[in-house]
Protein backbone atom coordinates (compact mmCIF):
# COMPACT_ATOMS: atom_id res chain seq x y z
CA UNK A 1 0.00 0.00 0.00
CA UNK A 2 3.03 2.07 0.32
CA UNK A 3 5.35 0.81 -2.02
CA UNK A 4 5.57 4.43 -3.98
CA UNK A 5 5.10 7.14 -1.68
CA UNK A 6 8.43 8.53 -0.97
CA UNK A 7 9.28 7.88 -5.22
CA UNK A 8 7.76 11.37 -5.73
CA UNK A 9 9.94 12.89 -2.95
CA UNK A 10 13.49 11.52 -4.21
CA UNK A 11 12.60 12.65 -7.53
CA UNK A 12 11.78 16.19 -6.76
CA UNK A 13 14.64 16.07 -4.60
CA UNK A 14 16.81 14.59 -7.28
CA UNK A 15 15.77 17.06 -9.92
CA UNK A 16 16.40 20.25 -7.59
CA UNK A 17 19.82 18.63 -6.62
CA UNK A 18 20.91 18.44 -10.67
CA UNK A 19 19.28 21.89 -11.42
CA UNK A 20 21.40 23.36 -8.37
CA UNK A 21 24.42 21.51 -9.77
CA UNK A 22 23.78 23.18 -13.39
CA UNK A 23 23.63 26.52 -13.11
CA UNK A 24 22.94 27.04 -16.02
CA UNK A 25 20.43 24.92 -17.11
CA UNK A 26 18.83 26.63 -13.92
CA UNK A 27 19.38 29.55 -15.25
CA UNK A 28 17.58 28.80 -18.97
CA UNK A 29 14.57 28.16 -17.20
CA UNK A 30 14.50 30.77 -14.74
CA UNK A 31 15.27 32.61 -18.42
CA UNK A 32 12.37 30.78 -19.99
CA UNK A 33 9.63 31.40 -17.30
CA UNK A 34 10.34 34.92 -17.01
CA UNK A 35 9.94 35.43 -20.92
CA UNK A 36 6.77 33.45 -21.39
CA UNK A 37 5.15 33.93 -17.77
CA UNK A 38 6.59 36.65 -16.43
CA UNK A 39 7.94 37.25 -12.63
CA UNK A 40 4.89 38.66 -10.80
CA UNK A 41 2.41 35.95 -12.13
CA UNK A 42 2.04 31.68 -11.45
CA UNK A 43 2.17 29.05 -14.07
CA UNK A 44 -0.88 28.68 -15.57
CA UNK A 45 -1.94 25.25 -17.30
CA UNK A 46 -2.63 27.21 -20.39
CA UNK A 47 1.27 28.31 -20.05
CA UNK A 48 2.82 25.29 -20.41
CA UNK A 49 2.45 24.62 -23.54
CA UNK A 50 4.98 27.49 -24.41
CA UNK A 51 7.66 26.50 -21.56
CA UNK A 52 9.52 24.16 -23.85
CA UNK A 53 12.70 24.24 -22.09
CA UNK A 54 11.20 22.93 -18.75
CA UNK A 55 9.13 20.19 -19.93
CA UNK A 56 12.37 19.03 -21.55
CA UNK A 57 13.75 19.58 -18.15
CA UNK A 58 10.96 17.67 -16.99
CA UNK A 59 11.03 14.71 -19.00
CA UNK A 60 14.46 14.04 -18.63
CA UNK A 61 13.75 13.94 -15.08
CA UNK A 62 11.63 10.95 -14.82
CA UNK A 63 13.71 9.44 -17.87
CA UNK A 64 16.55 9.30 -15.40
């Protein structure tokens, strides 16, 4: 019942410890949600579909 609970966790965890380890891929999506959403504003569903960068990010992620 709770084989997969902490799998979401480690990931996260995973991906924030790569990200702070690459600065600059950090930095090209910092880059890409200021352009595209802006600083002052939360991702919107309808806003994803332009943040090409992170769902790369993303996917990679849970490729790994």
């Amino acid at each position: 019942m709770w084989a997969g609970s902490e799998s979401t966790a480690v990931t996260m965890t995973w991906a924030l410890s790569l990200l702070l380890n690459h600065p600059h891929i950090l930095k090209g999506a910092q880059e890409e949600l200021d352009i595209h959403v802006g600083r002052e504003k939360w991702v919107e569903e309808s806003d994803i579909k332009n943040l090409v960068y992170l769902q790369a990010i993303v996917k990679e992620t849970l490729r790994i």
